[in-house]
N, C-alpha and C. Protein backbone atom coordinates (compact mmCIF):
# COMPACT_ATOMS: atom_id res chain seq x y z
N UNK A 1 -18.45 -7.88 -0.82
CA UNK A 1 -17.47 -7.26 -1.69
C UNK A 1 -16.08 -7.69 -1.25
N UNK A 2 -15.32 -8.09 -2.31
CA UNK A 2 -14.13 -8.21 -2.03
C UNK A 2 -12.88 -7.22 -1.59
N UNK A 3 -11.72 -7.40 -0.70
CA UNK A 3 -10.94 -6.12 -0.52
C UNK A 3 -9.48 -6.84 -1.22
N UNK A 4 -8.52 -5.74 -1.42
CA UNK A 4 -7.25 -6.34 -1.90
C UNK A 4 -6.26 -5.09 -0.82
N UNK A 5 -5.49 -6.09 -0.61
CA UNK A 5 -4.43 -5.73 0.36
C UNK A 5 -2.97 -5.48 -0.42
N UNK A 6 -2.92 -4.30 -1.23
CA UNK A 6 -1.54 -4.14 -1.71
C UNK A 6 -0.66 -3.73 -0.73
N UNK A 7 0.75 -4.65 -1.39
CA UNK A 7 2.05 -4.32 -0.91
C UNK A 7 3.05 -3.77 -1.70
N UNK A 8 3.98 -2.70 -1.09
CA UNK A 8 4.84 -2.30 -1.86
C UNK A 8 6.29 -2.24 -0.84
N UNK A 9 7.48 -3.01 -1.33
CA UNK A 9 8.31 -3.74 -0.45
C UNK A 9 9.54 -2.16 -0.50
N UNK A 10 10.34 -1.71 0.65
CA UNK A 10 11.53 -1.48 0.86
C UNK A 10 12.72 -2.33 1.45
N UNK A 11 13.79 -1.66 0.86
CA UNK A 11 14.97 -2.60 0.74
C UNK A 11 15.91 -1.55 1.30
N UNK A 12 16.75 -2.17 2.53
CA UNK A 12 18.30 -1.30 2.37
C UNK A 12 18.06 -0.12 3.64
N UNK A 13 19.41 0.12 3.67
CA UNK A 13 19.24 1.12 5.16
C UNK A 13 18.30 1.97 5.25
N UNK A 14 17.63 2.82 4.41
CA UNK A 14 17.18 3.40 4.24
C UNK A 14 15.62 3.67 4.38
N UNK A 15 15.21 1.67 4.01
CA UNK A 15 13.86 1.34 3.89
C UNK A 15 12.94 2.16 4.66
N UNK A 16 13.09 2.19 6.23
CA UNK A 16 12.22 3.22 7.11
C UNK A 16 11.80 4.36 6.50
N UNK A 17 12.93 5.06 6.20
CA UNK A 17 12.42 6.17 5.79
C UNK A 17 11.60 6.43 4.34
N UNK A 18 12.35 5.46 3.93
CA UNK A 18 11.39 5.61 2.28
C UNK A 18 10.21 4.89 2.24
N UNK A 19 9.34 4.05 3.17
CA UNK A 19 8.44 3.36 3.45
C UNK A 19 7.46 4.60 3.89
N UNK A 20 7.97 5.18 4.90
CA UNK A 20 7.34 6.23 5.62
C UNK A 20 7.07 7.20 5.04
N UNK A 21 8.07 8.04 3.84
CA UNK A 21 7.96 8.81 3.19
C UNK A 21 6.70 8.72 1.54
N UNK A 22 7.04 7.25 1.60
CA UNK A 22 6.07 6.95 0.58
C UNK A 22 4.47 6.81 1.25
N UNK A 23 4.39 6.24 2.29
CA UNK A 23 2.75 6.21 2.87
C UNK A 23 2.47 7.55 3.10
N UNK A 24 3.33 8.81 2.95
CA UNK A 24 2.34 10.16 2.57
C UNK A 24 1.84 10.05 1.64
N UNK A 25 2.90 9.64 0.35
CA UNK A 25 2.41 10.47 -1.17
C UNK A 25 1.37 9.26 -1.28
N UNK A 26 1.42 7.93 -0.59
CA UNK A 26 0.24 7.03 -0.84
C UNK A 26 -1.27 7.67 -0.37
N UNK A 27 -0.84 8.09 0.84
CA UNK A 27 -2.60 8.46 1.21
C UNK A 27 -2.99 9.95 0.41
N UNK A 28 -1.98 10.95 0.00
CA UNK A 28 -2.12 12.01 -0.64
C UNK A 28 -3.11 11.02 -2.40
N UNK A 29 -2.46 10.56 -2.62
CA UNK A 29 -3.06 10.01 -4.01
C UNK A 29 -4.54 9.43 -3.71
N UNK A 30 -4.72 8.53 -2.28
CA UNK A 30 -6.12 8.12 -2.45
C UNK A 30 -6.62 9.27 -1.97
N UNK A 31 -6.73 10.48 -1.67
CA UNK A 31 -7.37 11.19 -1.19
C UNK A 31 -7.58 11.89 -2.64
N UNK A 32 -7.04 12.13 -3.23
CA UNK A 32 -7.15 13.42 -4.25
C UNK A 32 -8.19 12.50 -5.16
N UNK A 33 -7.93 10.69 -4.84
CA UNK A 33 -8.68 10.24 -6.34
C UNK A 33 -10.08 9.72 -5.79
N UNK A 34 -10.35 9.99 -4.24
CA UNK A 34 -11.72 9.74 -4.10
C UNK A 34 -11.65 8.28 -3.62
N UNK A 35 -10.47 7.37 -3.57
CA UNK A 35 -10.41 6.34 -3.93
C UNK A 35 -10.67 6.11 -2.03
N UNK A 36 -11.76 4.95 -1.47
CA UNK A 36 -11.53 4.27 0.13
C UNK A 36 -10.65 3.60 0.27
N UNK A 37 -10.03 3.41 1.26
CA UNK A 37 -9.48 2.81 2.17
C UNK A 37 -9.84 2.07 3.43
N UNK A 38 -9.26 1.26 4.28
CA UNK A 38 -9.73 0.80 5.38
C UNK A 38 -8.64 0.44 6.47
N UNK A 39 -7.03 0.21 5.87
CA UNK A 39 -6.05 -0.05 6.89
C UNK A 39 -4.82 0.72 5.66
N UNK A 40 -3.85 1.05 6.36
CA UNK A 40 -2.92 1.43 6.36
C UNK A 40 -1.97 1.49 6.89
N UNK A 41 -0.80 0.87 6.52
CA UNK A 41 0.45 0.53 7.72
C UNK A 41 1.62 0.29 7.33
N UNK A 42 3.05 0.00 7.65
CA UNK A 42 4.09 0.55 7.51
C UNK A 42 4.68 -1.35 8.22
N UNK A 43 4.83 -2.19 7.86
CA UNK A 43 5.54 -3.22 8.49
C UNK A 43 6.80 -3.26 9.00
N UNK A 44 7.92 -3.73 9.91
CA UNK A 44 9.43 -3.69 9.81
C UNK A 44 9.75 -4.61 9.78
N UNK A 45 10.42 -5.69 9.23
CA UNK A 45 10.29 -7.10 9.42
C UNK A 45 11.86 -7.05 9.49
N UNK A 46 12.88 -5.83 9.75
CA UNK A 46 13.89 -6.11 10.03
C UNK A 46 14.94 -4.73 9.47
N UNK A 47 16.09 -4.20 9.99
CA UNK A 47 16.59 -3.00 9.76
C UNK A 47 16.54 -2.43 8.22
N UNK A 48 16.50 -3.67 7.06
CA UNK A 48 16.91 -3.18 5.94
C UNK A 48 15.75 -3.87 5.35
N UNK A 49 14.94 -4.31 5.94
CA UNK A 49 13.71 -4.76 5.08
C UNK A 49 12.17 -4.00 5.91
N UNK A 50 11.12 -3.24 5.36
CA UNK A 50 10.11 -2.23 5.65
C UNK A 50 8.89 -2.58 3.87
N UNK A 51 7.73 -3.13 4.73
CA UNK A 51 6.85 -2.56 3.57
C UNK A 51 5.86 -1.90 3.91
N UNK A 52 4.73 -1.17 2.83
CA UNK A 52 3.89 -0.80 3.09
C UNK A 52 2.76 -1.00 2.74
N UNK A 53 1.64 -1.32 3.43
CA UNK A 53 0.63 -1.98 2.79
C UNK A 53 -0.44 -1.04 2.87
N UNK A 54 -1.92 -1.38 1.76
CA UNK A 54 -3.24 -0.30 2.05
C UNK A 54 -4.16 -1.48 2.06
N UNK A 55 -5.25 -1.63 2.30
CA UNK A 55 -6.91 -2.28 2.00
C UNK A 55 -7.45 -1.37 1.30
N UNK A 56 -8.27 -2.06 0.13
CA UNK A 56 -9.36 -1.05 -0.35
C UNK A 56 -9.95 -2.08 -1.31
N UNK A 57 -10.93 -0.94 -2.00
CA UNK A 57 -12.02 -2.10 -2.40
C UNK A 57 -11.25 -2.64 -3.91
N UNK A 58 -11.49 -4.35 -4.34
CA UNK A 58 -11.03 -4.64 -4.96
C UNK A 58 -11.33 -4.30 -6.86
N UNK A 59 -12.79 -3.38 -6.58
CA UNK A 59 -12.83 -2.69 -7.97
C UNK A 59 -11.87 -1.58 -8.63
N UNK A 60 -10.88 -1.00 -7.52
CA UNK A 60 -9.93 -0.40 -7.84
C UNK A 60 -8.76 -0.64 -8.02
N UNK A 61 -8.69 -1.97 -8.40
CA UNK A 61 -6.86 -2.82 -8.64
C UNK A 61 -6.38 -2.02 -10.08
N UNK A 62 -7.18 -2.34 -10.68
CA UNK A 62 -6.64 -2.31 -12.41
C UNK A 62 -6.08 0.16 -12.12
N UNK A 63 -6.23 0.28 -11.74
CA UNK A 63 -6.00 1.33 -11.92
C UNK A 63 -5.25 1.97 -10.80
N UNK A 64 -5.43 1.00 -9.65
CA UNK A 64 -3.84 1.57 -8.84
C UNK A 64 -2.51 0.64 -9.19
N UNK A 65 -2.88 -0.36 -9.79
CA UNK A 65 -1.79 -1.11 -10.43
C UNK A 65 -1.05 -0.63 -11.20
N UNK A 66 -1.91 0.46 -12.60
CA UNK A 66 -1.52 0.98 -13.25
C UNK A 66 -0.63 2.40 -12.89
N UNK A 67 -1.21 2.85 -11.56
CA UNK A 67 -0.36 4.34 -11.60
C UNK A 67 0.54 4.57 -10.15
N UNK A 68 0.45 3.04 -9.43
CA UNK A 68 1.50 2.91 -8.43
C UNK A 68 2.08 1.57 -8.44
N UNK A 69 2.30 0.45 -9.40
CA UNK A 69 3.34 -0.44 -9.75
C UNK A 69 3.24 -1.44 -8.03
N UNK A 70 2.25 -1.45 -7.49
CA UNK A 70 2.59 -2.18 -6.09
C UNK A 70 3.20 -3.69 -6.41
N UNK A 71 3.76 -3.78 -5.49
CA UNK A 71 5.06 -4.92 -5.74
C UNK A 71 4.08 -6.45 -5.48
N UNK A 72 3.45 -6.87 -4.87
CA UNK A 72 2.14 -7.17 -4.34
C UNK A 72 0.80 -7.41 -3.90
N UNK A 73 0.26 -7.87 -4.26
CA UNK A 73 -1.25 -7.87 -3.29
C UNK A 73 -1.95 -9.29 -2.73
N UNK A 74 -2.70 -9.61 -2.05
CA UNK A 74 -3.94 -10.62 -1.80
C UNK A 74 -4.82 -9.82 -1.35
N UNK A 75 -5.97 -10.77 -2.22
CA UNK A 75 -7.61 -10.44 -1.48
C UNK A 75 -7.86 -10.84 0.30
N UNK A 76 -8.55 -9.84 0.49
CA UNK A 76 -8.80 -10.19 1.98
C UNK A 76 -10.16 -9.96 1.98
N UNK A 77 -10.71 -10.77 3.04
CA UNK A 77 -12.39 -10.30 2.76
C UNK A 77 -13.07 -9.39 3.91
N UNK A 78 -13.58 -8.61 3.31
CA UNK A 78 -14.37 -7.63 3.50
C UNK A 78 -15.38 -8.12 5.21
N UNK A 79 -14.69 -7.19 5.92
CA UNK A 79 -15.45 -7.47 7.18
C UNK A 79 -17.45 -7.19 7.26
């Protein structure tokens, strides 16, 4: 089975916190929708640049695409 690794990018002083603040309401949403996971993480690639990425299985793109706009993704394969 294939996995997809979405990204969703922050920008600006702020990025930390709104990266951080968003990987709640992210894992709050896969939890409520049943939806797996496998990694979850918070990147810093620099004071004003922060993203956040999830793994999960790639039968669920079309519908987290649709109700969280991720800025991003590649397939990664399934260990």
């Amino acid at each position: 089975m294939e996995n997809i690794k979405l990204i969703w990018d922050f920008r600006g002083l702020s990025s930390k916190h709104t990266a951080t603040h968003f990987k709640t309401h992210l894992l709050e949403f896969f939890k409520s929708e049943k939806i797996d996971w496998y990694l979850c993480d918070i990147v810093s690639i620099n004071p004003s640049y922060h993203y956040i990425f999830i793994v999960t299985d790639k039968v669920h793109l079309a519908f987290i695409k649709s109700a969280l706009k991720p800025n991003r993704g590649q397939l990664v394969k399934a260990s």
